[in-house]
Protein backbone atom coordinates (compact mmCIF):
# COMPACT_ATOMS: atom_id res chain seq x y z
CA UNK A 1 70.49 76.49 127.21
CA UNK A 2 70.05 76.15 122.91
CA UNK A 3 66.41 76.15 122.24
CA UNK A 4 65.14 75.19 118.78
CA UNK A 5 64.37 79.35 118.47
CA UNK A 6 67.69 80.63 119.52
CA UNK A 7 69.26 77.62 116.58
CA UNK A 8 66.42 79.26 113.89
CA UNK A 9 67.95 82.69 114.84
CA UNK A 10 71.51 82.38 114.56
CA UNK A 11 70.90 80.05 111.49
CA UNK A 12 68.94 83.21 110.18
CA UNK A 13 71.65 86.06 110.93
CA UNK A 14 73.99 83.78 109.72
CA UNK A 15 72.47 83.67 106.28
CA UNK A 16 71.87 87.55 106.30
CA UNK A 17 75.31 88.16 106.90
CA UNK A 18 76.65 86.10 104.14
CA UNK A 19 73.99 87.44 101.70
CA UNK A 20 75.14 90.73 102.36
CA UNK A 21 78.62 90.62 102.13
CA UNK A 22 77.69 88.65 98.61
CA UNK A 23 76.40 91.78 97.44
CA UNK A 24 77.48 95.69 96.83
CA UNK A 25 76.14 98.71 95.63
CA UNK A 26 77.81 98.55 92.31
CA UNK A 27 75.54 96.88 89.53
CA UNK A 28 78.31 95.22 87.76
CA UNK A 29 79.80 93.82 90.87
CA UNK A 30 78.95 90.80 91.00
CA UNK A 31 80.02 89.67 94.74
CA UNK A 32 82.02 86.96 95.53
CA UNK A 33 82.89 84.35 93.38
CA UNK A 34 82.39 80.78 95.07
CA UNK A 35 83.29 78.77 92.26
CA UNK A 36 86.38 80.47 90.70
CA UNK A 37 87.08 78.00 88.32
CA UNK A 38 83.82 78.35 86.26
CA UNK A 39 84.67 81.92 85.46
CA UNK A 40 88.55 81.41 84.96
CA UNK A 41 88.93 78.15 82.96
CA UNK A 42 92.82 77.66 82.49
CA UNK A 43 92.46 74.42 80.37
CA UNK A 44 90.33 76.33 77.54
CA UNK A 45 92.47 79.66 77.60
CA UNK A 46 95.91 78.95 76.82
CA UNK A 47 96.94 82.72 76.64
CA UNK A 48 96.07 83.35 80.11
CA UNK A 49 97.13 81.81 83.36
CA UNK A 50 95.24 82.67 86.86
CA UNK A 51 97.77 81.16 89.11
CA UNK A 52 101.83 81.81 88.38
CA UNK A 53 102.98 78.81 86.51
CA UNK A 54 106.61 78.43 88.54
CA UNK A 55 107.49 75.68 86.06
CA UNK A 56 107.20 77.79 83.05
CA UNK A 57 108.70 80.88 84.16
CA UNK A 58 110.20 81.45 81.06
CA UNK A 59 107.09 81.77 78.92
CA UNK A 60 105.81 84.58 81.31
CA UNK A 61 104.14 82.03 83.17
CA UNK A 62 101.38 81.01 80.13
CA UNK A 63 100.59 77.38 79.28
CA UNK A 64 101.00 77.85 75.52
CA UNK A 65 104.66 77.73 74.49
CA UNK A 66 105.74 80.63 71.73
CA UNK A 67 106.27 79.13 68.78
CA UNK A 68 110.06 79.12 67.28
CA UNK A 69 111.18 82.18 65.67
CA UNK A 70 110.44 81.71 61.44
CA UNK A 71 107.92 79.24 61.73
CA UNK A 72 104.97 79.24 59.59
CA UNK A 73 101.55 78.11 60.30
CA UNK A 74 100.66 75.81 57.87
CA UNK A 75 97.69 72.66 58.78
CA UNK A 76 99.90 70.51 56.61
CA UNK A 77 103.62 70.04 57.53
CA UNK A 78 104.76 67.39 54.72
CA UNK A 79 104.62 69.93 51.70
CA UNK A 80 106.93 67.59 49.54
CA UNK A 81 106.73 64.09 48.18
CA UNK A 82 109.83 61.98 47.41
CA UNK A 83 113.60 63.34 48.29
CA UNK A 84 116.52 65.24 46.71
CA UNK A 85 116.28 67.05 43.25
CA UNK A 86 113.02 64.92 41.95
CA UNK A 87 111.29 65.99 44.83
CA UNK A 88 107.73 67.17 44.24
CA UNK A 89 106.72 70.57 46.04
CA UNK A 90 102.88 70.52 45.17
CA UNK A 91 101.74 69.10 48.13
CA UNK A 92 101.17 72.58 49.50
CA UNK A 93 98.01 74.32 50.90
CA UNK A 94 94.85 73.66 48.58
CA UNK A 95 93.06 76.29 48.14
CA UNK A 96 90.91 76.39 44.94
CA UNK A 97 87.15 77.71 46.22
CA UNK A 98 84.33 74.44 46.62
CA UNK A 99 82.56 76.02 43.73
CA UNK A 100 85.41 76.18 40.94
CA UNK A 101 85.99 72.72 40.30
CA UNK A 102 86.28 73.67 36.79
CA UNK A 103 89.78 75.35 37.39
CA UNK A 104 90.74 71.90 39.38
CA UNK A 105 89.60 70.13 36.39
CA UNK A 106 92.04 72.22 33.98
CA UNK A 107 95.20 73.25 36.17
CA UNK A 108 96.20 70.40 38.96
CA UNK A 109 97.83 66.55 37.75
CA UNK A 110 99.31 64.23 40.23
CA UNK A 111 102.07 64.83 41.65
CA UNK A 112 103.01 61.96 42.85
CA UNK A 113 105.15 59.67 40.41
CA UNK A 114 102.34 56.15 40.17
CA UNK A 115 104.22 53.36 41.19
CA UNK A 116 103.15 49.63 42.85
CA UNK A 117 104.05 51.23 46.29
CA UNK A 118 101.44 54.25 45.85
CA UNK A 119 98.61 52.02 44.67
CA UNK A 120 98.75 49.90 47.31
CA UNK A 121 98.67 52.59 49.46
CA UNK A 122 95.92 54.31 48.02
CA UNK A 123 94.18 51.43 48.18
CA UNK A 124 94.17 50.73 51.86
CA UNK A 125 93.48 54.42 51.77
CA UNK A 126 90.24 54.06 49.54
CA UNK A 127 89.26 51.24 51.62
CA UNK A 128 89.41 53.50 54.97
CA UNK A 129 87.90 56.77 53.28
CA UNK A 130 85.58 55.31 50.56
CA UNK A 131 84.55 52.07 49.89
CA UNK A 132 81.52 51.75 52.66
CA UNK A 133 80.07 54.11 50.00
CA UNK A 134 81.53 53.79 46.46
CA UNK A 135 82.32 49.96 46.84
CA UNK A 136 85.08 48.03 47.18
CA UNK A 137 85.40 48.07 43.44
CA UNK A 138 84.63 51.68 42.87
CA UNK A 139 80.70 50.26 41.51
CA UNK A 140 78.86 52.45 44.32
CA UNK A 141 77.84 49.60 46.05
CA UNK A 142 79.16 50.39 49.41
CA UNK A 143 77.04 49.49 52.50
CA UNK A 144 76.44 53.52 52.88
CA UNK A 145 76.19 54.31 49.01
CA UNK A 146 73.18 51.58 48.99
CA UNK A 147 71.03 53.56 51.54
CA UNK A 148 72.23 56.79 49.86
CA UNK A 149 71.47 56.23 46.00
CA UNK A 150 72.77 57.81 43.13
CA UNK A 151 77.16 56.52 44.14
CA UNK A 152 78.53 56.78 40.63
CA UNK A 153 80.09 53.78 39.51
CA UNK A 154 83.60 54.69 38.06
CA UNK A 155 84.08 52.67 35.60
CA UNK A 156 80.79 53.50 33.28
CA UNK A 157 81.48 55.61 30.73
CA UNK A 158 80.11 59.36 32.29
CA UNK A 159 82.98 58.94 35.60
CA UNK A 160 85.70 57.32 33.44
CA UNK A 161 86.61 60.97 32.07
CA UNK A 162 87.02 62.10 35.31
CA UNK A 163 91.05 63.36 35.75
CA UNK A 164 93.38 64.00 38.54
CA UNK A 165 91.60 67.91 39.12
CA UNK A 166 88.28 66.61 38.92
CA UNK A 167 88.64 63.44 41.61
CA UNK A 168 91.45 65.60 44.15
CA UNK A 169 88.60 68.60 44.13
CA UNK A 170 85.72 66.14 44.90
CA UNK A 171 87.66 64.31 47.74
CA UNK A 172 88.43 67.45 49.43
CA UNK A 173 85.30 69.76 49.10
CA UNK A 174 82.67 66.99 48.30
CA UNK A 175 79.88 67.18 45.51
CA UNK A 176 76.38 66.20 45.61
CA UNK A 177 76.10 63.99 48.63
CA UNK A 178 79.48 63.28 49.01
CA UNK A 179 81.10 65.08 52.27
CA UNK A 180 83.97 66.76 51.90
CA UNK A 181 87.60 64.81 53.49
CA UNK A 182 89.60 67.87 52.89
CA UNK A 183 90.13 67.90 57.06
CA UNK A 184 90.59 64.81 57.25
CA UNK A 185 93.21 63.20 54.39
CA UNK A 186 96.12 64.90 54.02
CA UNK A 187 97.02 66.38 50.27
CA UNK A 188 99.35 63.57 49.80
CA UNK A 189 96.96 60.79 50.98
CA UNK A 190 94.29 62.43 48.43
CA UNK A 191 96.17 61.97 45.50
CA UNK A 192 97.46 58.36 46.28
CA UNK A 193 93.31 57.58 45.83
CA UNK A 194 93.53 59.46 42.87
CA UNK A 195 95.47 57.15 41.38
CA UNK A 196 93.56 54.56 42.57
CA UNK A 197 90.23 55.66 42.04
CA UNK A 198 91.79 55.99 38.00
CA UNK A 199 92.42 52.35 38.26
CA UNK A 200 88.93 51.30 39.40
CA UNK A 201 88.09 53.71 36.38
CA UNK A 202 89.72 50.95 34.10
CA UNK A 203 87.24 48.23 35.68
């Protein structure tokens, strides 16, 4: 007959005997592992798989692919603008430091040809990107820019000078209060607001 004592008892060496076989002598043992998956995280290591992959045999089993022989990293893909001989090949890796915009200033133009197509483009881009700050019409009267002061307004005399160096810098490494949006429009989509930005500079 099961009394309530003999239930406490084997309840008790129960629990004794899986404590101990939990732990050994060696300090940086750590025992069993009950939750395998919070030690071995497959989604978050690409490089490493715990259980054979039998669908991707051919990659020694990882989840990452190899990449194709010759390729070069590069976070931008599209590194030219237009086609054929006119092509432009400037839409490459920026890489001028945050604090030189001097050197932006004097060295980069456009390189995009300015055409009807590219300013409407840029403009849908300047509306995404821009305007809740510096205004539809580029007068720093954006929603945003009203709560954060000081938005220039582009077409007053001290932001009309700015050229293509000055704006493309700015829009990718961000002055003053400005953010930068280097990570998040692409070289190409920075200069089509360039232009436009220089036609909100007319007023």
């Amino acid at each position: 007959m099961i009394t309530k004592h003999t239930s406490v008892t084997a309840l008790a060496i129960v629990g004794l005997l899986f404590a101990g076989t939990s732990c050994k002598r060696g300090h940086d043992n750590p025992g069993l592992e009950f939750a395998p998956n919070m030690y071995d995280a497959v989604g978050y290591e690409p490089y490493r798989q715990v259980r054979s992959n039998t669908i991707n045999v051919k990659e020694n089993g990882l989840n990452m692919r190899l990449p194709a022989k010759g390729t070069v990293s590069r976070p931008n893909y599209h590194t030219k603008f237009g086609s054929g001989d006119s092509a432009s090949t400037d839409l490459m890796i920026y890489n001028i430091p945050a604090d030189s915009i001097s050197i932006a200033e004097r060295t980069l133009t456009n390189p995009i040809p300015q055409s009807d197509k590219t300013l409407d483009e840029g403009k849908v881009l300047y509306t995404r990107y821009c305007s809740h700050c510096h205004g539809e019409g580029g007068k720093g009267d954006g929603l945003v820019g009203k709560e954060y002061k000081g938005v220039p307004n582009y077409s007053t005399d001290a932001y009309k000078t700015m050229n293509d160096g000055h704006i493309f810098h700015v829009i990718t490494h961000g002055k003053g209060r400005m953010w930068p949006h280097g990570s998040q429009i692409t070289p190409e989509d920075r200069w089509k607001i360039v232009q436009y930005v220089h036609k909100l500079q007319q007023g």
